[in-house]
N, C-alpha and C. Protein backbone atom coordinates (compact mmCIF):
# COMPACT_ATOMS: atom_id res chain seq x y z
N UNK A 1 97.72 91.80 116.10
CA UNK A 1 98.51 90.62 115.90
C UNK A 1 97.66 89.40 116.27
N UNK A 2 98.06 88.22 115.41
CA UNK A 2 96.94 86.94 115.39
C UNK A 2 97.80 86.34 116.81
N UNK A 3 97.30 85.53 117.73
CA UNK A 3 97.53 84.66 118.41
C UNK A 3 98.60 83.53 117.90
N UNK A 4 98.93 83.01 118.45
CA UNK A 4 99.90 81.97 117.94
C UNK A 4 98.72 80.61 117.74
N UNK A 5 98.20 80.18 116.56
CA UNK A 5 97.67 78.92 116.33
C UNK A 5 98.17 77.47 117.15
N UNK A 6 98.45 77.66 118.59
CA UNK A 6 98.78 76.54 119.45
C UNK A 6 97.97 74.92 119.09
N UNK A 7 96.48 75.07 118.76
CA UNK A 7 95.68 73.99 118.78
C UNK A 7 96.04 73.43 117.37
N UNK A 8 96.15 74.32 116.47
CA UNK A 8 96.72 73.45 114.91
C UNK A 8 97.98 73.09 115.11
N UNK A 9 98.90 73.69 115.73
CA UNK A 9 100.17 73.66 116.11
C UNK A 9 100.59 71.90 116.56
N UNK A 10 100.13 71.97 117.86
CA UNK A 10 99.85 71.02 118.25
C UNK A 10 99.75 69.50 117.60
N UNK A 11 97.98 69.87 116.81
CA UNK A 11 98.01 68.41 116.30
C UNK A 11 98.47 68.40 115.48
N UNK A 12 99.25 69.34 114.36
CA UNK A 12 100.34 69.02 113.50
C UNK A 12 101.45 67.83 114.08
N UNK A 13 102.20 68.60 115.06
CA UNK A 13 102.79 68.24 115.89
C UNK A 13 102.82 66.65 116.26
N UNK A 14 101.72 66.62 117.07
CA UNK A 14 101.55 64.93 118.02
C UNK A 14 100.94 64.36 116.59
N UNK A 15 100.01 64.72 115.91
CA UNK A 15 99.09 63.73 114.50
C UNK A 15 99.65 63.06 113.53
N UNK A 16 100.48 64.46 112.67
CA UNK A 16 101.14 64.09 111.59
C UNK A 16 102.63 63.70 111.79
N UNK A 17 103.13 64.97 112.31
CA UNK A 17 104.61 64.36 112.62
C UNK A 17 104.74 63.37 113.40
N UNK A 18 103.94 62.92 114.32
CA UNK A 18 103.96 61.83 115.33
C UNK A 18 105.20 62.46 116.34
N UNK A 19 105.30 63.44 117.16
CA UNK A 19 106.08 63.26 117.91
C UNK A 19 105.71 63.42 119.21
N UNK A 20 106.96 63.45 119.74
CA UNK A 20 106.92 62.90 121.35
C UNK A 20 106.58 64.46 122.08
N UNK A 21 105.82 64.38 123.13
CA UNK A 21 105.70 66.17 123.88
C UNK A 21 106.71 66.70 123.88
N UNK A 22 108.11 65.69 124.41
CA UNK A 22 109.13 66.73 125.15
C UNK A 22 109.87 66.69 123.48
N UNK A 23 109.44 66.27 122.60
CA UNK A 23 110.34 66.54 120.75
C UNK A 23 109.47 68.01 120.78
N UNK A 24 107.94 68.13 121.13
CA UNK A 24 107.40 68.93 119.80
C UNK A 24 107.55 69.92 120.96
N UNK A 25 108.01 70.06 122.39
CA UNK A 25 107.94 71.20 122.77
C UNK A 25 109.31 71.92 123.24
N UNK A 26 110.45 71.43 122.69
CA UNK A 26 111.52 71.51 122.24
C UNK A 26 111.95 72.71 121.00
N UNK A 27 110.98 72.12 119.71
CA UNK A 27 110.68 72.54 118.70
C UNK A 27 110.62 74.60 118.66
N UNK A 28 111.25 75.19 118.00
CA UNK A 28 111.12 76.38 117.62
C UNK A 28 110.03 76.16 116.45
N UNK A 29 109.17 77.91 116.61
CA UNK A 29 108.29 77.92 116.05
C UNK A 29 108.75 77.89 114.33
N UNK A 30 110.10 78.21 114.03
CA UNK A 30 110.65 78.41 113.05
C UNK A 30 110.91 76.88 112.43
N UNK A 31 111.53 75.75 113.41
CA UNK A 31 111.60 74.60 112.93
C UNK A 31 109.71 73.90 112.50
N UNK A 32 109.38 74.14 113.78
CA UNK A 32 107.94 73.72 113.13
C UNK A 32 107.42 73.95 111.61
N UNK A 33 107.76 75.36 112.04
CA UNK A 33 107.11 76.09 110.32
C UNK A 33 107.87 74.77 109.12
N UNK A 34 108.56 74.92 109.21
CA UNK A 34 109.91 74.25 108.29
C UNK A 34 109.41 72.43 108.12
N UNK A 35 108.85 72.13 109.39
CA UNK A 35 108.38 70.77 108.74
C UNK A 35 107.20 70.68 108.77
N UNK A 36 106.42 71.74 108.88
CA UNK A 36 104.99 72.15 107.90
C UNK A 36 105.27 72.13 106.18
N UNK A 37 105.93 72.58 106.55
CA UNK A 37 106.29 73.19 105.24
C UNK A 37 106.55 71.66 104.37
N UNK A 38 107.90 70.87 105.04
CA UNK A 38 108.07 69.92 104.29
C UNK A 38 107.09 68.60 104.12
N UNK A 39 106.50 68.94 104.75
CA UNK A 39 105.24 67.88 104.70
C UNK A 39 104.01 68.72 103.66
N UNK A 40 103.87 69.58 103.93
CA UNK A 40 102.36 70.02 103.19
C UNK A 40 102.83 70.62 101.81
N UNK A 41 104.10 71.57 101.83
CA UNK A 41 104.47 71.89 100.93
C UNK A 41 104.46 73.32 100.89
N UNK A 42 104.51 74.48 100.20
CA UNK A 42 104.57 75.70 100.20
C UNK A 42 103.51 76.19 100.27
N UNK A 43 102.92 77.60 101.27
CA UNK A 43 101.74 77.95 101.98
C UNK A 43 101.24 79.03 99.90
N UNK A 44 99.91 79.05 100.04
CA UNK A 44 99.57 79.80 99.07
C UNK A 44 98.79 80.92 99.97
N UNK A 45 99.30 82.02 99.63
CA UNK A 45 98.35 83.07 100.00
C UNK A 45 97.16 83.19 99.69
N UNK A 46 96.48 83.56 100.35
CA UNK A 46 94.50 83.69 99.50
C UNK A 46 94.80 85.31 98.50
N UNK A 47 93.63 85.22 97.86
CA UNK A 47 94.07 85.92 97.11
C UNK A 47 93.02 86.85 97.39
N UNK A 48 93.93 88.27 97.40
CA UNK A 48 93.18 89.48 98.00
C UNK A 48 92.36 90.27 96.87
N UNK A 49 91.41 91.49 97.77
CA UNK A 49 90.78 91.82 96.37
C UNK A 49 91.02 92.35 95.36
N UNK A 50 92.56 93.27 95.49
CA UNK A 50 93.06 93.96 94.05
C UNK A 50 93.54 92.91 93.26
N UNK A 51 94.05 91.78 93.87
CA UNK A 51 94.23 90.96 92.63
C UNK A 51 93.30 90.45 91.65
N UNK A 52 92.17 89.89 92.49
CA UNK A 52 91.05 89.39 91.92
C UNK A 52 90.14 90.67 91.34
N UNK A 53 90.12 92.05 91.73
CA UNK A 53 90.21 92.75 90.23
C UNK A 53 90.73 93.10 89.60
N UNK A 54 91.96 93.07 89.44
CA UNK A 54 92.85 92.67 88.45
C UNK A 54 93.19 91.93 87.47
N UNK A 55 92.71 90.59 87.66
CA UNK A 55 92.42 89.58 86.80
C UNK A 55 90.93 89.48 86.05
N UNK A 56 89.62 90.28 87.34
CA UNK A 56 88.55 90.60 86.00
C UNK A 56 88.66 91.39 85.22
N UNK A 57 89.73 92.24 85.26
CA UNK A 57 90.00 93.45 84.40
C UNK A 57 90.66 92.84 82.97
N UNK A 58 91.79 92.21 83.32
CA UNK A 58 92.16 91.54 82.40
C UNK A 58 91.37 90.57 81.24
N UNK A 59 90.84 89.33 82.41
CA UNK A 59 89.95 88.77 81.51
C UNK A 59 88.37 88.90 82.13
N UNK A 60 87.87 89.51 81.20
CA UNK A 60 85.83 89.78 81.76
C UNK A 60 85.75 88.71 81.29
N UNK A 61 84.76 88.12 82.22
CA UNK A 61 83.48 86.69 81.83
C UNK A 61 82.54 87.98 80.51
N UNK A 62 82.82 87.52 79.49
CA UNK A 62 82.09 87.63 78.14
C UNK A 62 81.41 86.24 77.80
N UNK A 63 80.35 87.03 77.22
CA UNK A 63 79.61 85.87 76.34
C UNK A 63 80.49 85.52 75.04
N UNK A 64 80.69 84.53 74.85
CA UNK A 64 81.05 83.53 74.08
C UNK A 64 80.38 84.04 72.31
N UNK A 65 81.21 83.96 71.09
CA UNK A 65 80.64 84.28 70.15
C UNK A 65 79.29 83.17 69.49
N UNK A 66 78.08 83.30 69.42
CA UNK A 66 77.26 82.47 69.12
C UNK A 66 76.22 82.97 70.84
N UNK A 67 76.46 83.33 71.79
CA UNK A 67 75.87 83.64 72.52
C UNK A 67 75.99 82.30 73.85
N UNK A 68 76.88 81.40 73.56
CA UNK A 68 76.76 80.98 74.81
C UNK A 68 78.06 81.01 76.02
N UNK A 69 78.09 80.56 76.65
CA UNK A 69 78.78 80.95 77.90
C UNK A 69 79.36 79.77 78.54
N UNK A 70 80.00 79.14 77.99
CA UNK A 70 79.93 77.37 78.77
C UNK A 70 81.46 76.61 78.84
């Protein structure tokens, strides 16, 4: 299990949201998430490796008809 990201946490917290210690340490980790969220917007997963061969499977980098690639 990952650690709890306290130091991003944080300057989310006091930076962007601008709040006060005794607001952001008040805060559930669940509300935090929630105005991460509404500020940055929806998290994208990275994309793991069966997907990404999955999609070379689908489409291969081919040469181009005429021979180029561009």
């Amino acid at each position: 299990m990952k650690p709890f990201p306290w130091a991003e946490a944080m300057g989310f917290g006091f930076g962007v949201l601008r709040l006060a210690p005794d607001a952001f340490w008040r805060m559930t980790p669940r509300e935090l998430a929630q105005a991460i969220h509404a500020v940055r917007g929806p998290s994208v997963r990275p994309l793991v490796r069966t997907d990404l061969d999955d999609l070379l499977a689908r489409f291969p980098d081919a040469p181009r008809k005429g021979g180029r690639n561009d």
